[in-house]
Every structure is written in C-alpha cells, then in structure tokens.
Protein backbone atom coordinates (compact mmCIF):
# COMPACT_ATOMS: atom_id res chain seq x y z
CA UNK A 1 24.43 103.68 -30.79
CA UNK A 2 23.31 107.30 -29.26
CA UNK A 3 20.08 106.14 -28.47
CA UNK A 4 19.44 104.15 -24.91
CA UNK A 5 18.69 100.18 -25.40
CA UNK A 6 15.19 99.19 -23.58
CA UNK A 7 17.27 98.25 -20.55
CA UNK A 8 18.07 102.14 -19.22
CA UNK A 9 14.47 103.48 -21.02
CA UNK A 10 12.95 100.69 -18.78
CA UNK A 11 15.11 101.53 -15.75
CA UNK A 12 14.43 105.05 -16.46
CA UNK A 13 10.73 104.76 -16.98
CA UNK A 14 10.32 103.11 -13.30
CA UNK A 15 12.44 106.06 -11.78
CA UNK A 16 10.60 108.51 -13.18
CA UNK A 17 13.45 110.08 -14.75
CA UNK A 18 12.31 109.53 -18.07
CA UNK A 19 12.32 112.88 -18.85
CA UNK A 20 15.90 113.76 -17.20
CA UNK A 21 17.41 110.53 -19.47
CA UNK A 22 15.96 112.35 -22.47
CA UNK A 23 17.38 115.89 -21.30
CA UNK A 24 20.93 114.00 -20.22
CA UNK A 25 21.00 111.79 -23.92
CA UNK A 26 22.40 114.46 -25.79
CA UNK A 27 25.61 113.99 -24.05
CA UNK A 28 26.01 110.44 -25.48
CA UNK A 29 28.33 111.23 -28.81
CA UNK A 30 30.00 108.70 -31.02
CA UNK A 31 33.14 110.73 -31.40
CA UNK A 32 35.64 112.05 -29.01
CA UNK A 33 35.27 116.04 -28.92
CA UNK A 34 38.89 117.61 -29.12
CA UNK A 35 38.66 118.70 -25.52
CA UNK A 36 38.13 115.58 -24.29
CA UNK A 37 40.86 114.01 -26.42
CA UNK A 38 43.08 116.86 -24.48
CA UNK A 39 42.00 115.07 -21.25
CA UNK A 40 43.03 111.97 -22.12
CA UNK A 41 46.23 112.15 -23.31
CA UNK A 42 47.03 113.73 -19.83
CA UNK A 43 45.63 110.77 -18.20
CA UNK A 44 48.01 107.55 -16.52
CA UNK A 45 45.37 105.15 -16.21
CA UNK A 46 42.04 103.82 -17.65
CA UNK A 47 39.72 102.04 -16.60
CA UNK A 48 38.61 99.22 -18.96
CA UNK A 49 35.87 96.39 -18.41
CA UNK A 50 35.15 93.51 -20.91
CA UNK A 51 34.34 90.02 -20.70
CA UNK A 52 36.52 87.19 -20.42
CA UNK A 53 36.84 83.99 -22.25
CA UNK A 54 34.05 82.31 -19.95
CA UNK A 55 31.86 85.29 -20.44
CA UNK A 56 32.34 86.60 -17.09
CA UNK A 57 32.58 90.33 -16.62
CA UNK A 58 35.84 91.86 -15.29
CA UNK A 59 37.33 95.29 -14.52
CA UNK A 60 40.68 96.12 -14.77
CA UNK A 61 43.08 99.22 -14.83
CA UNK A 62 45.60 100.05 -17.27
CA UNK A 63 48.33 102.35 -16.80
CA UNK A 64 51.29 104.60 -18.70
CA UNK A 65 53.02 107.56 -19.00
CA UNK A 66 50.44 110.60 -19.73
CA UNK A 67 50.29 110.26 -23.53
CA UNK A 68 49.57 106.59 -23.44
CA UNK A 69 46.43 107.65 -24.41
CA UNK A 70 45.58 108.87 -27.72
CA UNK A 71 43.00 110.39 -30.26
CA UNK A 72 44.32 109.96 -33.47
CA UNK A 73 40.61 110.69 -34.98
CA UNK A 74 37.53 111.44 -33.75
CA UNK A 75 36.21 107.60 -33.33
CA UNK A 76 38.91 106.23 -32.50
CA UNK A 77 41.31 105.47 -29.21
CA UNK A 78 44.47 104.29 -28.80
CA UNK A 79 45.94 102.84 -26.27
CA UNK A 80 49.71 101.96 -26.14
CA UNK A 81 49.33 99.31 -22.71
CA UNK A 82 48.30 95.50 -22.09
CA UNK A 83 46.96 93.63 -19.00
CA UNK A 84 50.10 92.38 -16.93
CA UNK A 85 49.86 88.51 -17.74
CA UNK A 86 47.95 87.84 -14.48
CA UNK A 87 44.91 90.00 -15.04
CA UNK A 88 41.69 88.41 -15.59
CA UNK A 89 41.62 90.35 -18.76
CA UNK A 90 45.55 89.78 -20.02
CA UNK A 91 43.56 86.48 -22.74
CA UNK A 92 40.97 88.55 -24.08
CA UNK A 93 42.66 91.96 -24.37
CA UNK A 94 46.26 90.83 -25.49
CA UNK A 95 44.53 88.42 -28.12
CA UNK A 96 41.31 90.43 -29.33
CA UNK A 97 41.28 90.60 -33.23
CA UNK A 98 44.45 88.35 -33.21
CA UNK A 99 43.92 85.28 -35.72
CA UNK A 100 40.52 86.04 -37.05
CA UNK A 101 39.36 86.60 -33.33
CA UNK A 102 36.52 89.19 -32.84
CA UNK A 103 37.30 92.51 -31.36
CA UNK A 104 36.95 92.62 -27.95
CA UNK A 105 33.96 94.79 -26.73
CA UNK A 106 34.82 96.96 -23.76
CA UNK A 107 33.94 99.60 -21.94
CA UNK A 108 36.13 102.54 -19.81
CA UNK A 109 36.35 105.06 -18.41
CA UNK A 110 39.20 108.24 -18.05
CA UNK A 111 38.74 109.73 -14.85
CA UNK A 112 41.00 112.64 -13.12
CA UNK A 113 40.40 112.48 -9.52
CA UNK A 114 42.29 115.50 -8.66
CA UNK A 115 40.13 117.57 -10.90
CA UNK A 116 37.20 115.28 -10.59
CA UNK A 117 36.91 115.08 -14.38
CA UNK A 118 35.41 111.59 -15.80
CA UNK A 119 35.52 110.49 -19.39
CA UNK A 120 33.29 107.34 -20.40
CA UNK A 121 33.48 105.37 -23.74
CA UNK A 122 32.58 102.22 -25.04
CA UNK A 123 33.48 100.14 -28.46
CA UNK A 124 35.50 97.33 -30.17
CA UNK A 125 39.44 96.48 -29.51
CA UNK A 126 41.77 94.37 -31.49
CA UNK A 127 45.46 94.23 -30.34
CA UNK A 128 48.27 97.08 -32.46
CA UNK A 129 51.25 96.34 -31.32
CA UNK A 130 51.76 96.59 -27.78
CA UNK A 131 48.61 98.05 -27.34
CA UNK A 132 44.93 98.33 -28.05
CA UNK A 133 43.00 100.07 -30.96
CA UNK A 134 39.67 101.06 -30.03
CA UNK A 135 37.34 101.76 -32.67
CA UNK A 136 34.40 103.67 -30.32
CA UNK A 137 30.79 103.09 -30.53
CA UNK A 138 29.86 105.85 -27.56
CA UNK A 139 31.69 108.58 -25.69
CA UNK A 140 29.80 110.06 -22.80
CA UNK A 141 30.40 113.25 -21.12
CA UNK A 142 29.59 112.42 -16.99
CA UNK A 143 29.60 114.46 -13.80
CA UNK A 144 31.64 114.70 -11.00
CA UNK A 145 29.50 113.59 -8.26
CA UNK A 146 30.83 111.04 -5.77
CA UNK A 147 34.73 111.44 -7.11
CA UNK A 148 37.37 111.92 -4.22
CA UNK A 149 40.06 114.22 -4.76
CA UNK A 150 43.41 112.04 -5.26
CA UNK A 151 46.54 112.98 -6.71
CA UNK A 152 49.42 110.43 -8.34
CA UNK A 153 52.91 109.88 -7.87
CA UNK A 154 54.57 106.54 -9.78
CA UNK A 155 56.66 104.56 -7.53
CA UNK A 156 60.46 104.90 -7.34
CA UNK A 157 62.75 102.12 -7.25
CA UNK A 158 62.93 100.12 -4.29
CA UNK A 159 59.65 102.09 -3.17
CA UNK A 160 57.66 98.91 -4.80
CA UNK A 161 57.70 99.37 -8.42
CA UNK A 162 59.58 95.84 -8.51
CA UNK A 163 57.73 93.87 -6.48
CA UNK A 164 56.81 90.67 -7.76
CA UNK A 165 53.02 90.88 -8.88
CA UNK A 166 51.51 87.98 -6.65
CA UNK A 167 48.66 86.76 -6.97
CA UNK A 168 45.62 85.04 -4.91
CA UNK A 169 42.87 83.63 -6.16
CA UNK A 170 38.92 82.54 -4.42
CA UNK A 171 35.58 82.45 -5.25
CA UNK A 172 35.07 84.41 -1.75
CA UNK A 173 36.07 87.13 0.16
CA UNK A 174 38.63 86.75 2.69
CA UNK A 175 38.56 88.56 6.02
CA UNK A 176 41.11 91.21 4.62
CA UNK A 177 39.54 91.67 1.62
CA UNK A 178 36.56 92.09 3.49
CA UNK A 179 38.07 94.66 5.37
CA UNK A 180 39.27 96.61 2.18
CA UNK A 181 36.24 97.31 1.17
CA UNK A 182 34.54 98.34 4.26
CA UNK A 183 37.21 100.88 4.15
CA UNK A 184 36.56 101.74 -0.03
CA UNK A 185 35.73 104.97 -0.87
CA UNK A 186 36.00 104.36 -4.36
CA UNK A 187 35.19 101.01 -7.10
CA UNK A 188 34.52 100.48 -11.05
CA UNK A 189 32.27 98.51 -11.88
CA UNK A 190 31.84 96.83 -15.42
CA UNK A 191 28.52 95.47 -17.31
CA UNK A 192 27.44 94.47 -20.37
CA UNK A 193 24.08 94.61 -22.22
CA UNK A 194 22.54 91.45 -23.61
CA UNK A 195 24.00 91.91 -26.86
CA UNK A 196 27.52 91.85 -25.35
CA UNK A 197 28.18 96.05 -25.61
CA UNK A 198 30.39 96.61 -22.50
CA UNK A 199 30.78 99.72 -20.08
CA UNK A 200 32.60 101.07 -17.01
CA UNK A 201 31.46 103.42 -14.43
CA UNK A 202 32.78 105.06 -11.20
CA UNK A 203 30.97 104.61 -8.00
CA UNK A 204 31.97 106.35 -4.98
CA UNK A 205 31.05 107.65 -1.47
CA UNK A 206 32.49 107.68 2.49
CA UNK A 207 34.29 104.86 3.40
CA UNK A 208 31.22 102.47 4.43
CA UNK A 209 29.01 102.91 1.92
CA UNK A 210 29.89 99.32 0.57
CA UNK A 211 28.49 97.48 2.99
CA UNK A 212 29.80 93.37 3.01
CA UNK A 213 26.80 91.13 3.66
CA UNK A 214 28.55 88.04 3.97
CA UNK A 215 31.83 86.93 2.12
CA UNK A 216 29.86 86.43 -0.96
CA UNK A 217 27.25 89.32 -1.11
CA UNK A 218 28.15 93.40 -1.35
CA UNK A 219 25.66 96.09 -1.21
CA UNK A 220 25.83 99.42 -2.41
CA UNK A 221 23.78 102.57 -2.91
CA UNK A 222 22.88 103.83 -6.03
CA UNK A 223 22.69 107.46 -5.41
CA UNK A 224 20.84 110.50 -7.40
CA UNK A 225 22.74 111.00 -11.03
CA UNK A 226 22.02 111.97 -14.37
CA UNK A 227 19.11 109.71 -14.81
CA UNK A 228 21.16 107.78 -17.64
CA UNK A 229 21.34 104.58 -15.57
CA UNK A 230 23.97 102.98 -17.91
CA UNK A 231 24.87 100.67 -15.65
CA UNK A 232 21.53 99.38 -14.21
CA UNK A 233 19.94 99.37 -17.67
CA UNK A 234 22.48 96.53 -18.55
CA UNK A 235 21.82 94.67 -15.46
CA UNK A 236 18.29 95.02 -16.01
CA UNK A 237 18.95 92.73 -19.22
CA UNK A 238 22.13 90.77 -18.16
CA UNK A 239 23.32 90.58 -14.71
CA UNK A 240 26.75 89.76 -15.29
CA UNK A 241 29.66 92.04 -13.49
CA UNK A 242 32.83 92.64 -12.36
CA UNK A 243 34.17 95.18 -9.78
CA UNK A 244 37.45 96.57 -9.62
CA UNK A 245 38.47 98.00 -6.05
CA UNK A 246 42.19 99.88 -6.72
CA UNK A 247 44.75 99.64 -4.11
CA UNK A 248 45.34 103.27 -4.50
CA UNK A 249 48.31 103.46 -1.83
CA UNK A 250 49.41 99.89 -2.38
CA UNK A 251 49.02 99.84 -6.28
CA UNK A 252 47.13 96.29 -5.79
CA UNK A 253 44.13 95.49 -7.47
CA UNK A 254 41.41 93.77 -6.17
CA UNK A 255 39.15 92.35 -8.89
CA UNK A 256 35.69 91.03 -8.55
CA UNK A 257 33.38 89.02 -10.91
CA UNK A 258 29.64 87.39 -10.59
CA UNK A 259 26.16 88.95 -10.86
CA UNK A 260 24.12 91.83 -9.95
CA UNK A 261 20.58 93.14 -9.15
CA UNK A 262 19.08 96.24 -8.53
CA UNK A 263 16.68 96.46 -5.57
CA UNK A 264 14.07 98.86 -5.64
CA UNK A 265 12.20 97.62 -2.13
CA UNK A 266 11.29 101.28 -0.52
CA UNK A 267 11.53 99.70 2.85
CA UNK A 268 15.29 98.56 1.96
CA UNK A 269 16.17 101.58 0.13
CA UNK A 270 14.99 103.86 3.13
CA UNK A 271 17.93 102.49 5.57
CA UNK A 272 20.27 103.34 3.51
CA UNK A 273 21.17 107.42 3.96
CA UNK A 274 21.01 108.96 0.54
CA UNK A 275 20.34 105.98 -1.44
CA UNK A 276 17.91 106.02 -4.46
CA UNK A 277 17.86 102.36 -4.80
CA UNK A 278 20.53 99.62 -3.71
CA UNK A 279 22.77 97.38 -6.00
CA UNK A 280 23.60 93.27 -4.30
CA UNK A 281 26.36 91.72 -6.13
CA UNK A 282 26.65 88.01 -5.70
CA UNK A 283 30.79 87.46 -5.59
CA UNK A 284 31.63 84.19 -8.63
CA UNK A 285 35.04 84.75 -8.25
CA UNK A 286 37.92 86.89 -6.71
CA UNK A 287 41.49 87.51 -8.57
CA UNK A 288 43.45 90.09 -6.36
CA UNK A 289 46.89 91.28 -7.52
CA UNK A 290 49.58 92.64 -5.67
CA UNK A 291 51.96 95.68 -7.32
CA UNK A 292 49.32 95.91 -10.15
CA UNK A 293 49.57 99.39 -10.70
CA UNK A 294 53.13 101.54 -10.49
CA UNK A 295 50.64 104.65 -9.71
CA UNK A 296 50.48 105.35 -6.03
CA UNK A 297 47.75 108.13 -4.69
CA UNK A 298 47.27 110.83 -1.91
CA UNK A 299 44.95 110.29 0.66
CA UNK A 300 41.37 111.23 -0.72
CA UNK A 301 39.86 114.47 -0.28
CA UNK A 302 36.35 113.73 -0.13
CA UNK A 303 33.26 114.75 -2.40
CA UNK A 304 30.71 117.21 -0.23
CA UNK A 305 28.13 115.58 -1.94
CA UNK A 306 29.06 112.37 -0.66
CA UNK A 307 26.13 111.47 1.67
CA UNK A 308 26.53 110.40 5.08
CA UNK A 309 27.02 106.50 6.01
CA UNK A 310 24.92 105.28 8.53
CA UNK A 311 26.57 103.82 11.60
C-alpha cells in the first residue's frame, strides 16, 4: 500500500503537483523506522480515526503515560489504551477482532507539538487486552507546517482529573461550540478511502481560520503541503468525515462527524489569505465530551508559517 490510490493521483493531477506527490511518495513506508518508534514511545496521546458501526467517520484521542505506545516490530503498533465508554469510537475500537469481528481499519497520527514533530500511520486493529494491536499498512513521515507549539502537563487531583465525563449530544452546533471553533487553532480530521482504509491528519492555523458558516457548515483552508493530499484524495472518492477539535486547556473533546468536499472555485479560494483550495464540511452529528483527556496544554506558540486570517 506505498503507492497513492486514484483519489490523491487525481487530486494531485488537478493541482499540478503531480510531480511533487511523486518526489514526496518515497516517504510513505510500510514499517516504522527505529527513530520514529523512539518518538512514539515518548508520546501521551494519539490521534486515531476509524469508522463507527453506522459507517460514519469519527476522530478521537487516546491518551497514557509516555510508553503507552509501542513498536514491538517494524509493522506493528501497540497501543496499551481504549476509548472511555462514551466516545463515538469506545463500540468499534473496544470490540474490533473480538468474536470473529473484522479488524478495525484506522488511521492516526503521533504528533509532538512542542517539537512540532508529526508521525502518521494507517492499518488494521483488533483488541489485546486492554489495548489495541495495530498491524500497519502505511507509516508516513510529514512536516511541521501549521503545528503550534504546546507543551503537556496531566491534571492533578482535584485540578479535574475526576470530573465526571459528561456528555452532550446534537446533530448541530450550538452557539458555544460555535464559538470554540472560531477560536481553534488546531483540529484532526479523519477520512477514509472507498475501500474503507482510514487516516488522520493535523490541520492547523491562527485562530479564525475555521470559519462557521452556519451551525451545520465549517470551512477551512487547505494550505500549500507536500502535495500528498491524503486527505482530499479520500474525499475525492468518499466524502465521509469526522473532526476532532481537543479541548487542550479543558481536556474536553469536541467530536464531529458528516461529509466533506473540496472546493476548487478560484473566485472562492482567492478570499481566503493563503488558501490553496477550501474544504466545507456538512456537520451529521456532534458528540462533545467533557474531562476526555487528563492531558492539559500551554497556551500555543504559534507556527510563522501560519498565514494571516482575514478580518
């Protein structure tokens, strides 16, 4: 699975980065180099996207002590956490492989944001023990464009890492939700080819760059990259999606699901500082949880590469 499906070669092809996806492709491995397996075991969170039981697309974040993550061979990732049982993803995660079930196919992504390191992988999960076994399809090396500069601190007790993990449910935006991410400077977002392979990607940029059409339509730029176009070549074959928008001083997480399309209008993409085309995703359904995550962050040092967010 090095090679790019005809999703991201037709993606590429109308960018005219054909030739930079061809250059970048040699960073897409089916193995975990050792110094990447170094960087993950240092990690406290991942970021993992999948589908759920309905077929909808979800992101999610799961977190432990650095070590939770680990490379006991070259194709294959372990990773000693679950979904808390309110997480979209806590069926299709805690159960995949159980019974004769199929693995689950996901996608993730370990990122550092205080060094602004990213690692992204993709492949099949069935439940060992109180984890996940994740037998890997692709690992891919990525830049670190558009990452703010955080650094973590786990809650102490009575600073929140008890609180009940509420829970609120829609299939829109409310006005404070609305609000959060106006203010994001940071989401994941989670796709899937037609054939079901799953992946997870980083998007970031100044707070505004997520703009909030209406309680049910977001807008985002897609700005200049490695000309891989992981994520748009799966939406260019299934739309399906899920965003997930992490609390990172509350330890909440806001998760999004329902469909997305690329728009390549020039007009469109020409009021939008910096953008190279624009993503609209059309909200299905909202799950947001409260005390997801014991990790809590410093406020974000921004990218310089971030571009500016018009007014």
């Amino acid at each position: 699975m090095n090679g790019y499906h005809r999703g991201e070669v037709a993606v590429q092809e109308r960018a005219g980065l054909a030739q930079r996806a061809a250059s970048a492709q040699r960073a897409i491995r089916s193995d975990i180099p050792e110094v990447a397996a170094d960087f993950l075991v240092q990690q406290p969170f991942l970021v993992v996207g999948c589908a759920d039981e309905r077929g909808r697309i979800w992101a999610t974040q799961l977190t432990g002590e650095p070590g939770f993550l680990r490379v006991p061979a070259p194709d294959t990732l372990i990773i000693e956490a679950l979904p808390l049982p309110d997480d979209p993803l806590a069926g299709p995660l805690s159960g995949a492989g159980a019974g004769g079930a199929a693995p689950a196919r996901i996608g993730m992504i370990g990122i550092e944001p205080a060094t602004r390191r990213r690692m992204r992988m993709n492949g099949r999960a069935v439940r060992d023990g109180d984890g996940l076994r994740v037998t890997l399809d692709q690992a891919v090396s990525n830049c670190p464009k558009y990452i703010q500069v955080r650094r973590p601190h786990r809650t102490a007790p009575g600073e929140g890492a008890g609180r009940r993990h509420t829970v609120a449910d829609g299939d829109a935006l409310s006005p404070a939700q609305q609000e959060a991410l106006r203010a994001a400077d940071t989401f994941f977002v989670a796709t899937a080819s037609d054939r079901g392979d799953a992946d997870a990607s980083h998007r970031g940029g100044n707070p505004g760059f997520v703009q909030v059409l209406t309680p049910r339509l977001l807008r985002w730029p897609d700005y200049a990259g490695n000309g891989m176009f992981l994520t748009l070549g799966n939406l260019e074959l299934n739309p399906a999606a899920g965003l997930l928008v992490p609390g990172w001083d509350t330890g909440s997480s806001l998760h999004l699901t329902g469909f997305a399309r690329t728009v390549w209008d020039a007009d469109e993409v020409a009021r939008v500082p910096g953008a190279e085309r624009l993503v609209e995703f059309e909200v299905a359904a909202v799950r947001e949880v409260a005390a997801a995550s014991p990790l809590r962050w410093s406020e974000p040092g921004f990218h310089r590469f971030n571009p500016p967010v018009a007014g």
